[in-house]
Protein backbone atom coordinates (compact mmCIF):
# COMPACT_ATOMS: atom_id res chain seq x y z
CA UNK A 1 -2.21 11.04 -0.34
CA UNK A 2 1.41 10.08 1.07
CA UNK A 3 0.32 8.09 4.46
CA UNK A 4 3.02 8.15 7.17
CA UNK A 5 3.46 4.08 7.82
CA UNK A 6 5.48 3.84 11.30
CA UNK A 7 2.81 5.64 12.39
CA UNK A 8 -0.24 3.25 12.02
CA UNK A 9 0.73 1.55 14.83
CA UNK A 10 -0.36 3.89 16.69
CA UNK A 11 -3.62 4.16 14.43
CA UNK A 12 -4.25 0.39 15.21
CA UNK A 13 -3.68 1.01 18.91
CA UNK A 14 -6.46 3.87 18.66
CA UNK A 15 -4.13 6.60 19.71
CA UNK A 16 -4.44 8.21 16.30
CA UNK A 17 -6.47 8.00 13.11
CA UNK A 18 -5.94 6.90 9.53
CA UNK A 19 -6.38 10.70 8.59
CA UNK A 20 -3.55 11.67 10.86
CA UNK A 21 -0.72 9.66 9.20
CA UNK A 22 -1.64 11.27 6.02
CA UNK A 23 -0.97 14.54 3.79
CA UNK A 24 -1.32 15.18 0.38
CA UNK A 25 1.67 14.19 -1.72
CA UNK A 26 2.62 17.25 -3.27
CA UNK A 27 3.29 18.78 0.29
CA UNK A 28 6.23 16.09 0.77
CA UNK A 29 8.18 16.51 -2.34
CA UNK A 30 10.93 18.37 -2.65
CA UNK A 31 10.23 21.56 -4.17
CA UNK A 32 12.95 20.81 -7.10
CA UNK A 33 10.86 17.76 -8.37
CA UNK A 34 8.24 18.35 -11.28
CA UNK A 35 5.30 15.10 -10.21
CA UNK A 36 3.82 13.82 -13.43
CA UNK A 37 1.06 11.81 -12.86
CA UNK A 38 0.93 10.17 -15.68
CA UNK A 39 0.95 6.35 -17.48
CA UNK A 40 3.73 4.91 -18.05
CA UNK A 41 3.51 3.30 -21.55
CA UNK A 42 6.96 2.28 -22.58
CA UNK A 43 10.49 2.43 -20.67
CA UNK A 44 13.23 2.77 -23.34
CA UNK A 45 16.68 2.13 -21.26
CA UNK A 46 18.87 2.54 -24.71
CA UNK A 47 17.96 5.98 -25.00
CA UNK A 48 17.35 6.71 -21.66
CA UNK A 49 13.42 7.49 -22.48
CA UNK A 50 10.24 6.86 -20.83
CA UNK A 51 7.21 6.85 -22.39
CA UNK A 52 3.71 8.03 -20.82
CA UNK A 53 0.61 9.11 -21.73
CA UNK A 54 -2.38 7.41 -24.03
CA UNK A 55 -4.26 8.25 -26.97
CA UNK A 56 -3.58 12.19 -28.16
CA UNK A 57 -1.57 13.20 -25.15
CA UNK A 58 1.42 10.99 -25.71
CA UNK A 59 4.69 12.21 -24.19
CA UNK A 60 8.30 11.26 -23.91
CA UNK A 61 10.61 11.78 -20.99
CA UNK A 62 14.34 12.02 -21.18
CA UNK A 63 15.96 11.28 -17.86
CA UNK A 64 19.72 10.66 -16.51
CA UNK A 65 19.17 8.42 -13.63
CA UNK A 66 15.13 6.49 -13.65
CA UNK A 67 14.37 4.75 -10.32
CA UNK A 68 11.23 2.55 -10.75
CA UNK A 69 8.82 1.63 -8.11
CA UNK A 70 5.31 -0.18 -8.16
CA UNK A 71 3.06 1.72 -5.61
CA UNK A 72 0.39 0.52 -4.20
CA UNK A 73 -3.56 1.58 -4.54
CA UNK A 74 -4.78 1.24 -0.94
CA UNK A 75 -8.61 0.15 -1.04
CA UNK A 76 -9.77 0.32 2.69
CA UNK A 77 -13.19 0.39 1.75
CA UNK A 78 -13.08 -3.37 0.61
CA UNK A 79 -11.69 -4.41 4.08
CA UNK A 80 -14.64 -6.71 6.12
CA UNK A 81 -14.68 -6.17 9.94
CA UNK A 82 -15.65 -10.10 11.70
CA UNK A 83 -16.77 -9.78 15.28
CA UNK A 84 -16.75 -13.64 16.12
């Protein structure tokens, strides 16, 4: 899921819930862009190569331009709720 962030705000302010602010990721990217969800196992910047994959279904990519970026793995579940 790709969750809208300027809008939880609004979510914290009860005007909207978490569920609004989000849609699945393949609806909001570009329809030009192939989305491989895959490990990354080995970034090779001399030959302009990414590795991904484990075990039998190894791969390598070939890119021109390779933007990196850690996500994040959003775990509301292990949020507590004090009432003091």
């Amino acid at each position: 899921m790709h969750y809208y962030q300027p809008m939880w705000t609004l979510v914290g302010g009860g005007m909207k819930t978490l569920a609004d602010s989000g849609k699945p990721m393949q609806s909001v990217l570009p329809k030009n862009i192939s989305w491989i969800r895959d490990r990354v196992t080995e970034i090779r910047p001399e030959g302009n190569e990414v590795c991904v994959g484990v075990g039998n279904s190894k791969d390598v990519i070939s890119y021109d331009f390779l933007v990196v970026s850690a996500g994040i793995q959003l775990k509301y579940n292990q949020v507590q709720k004090h009432i003091s």
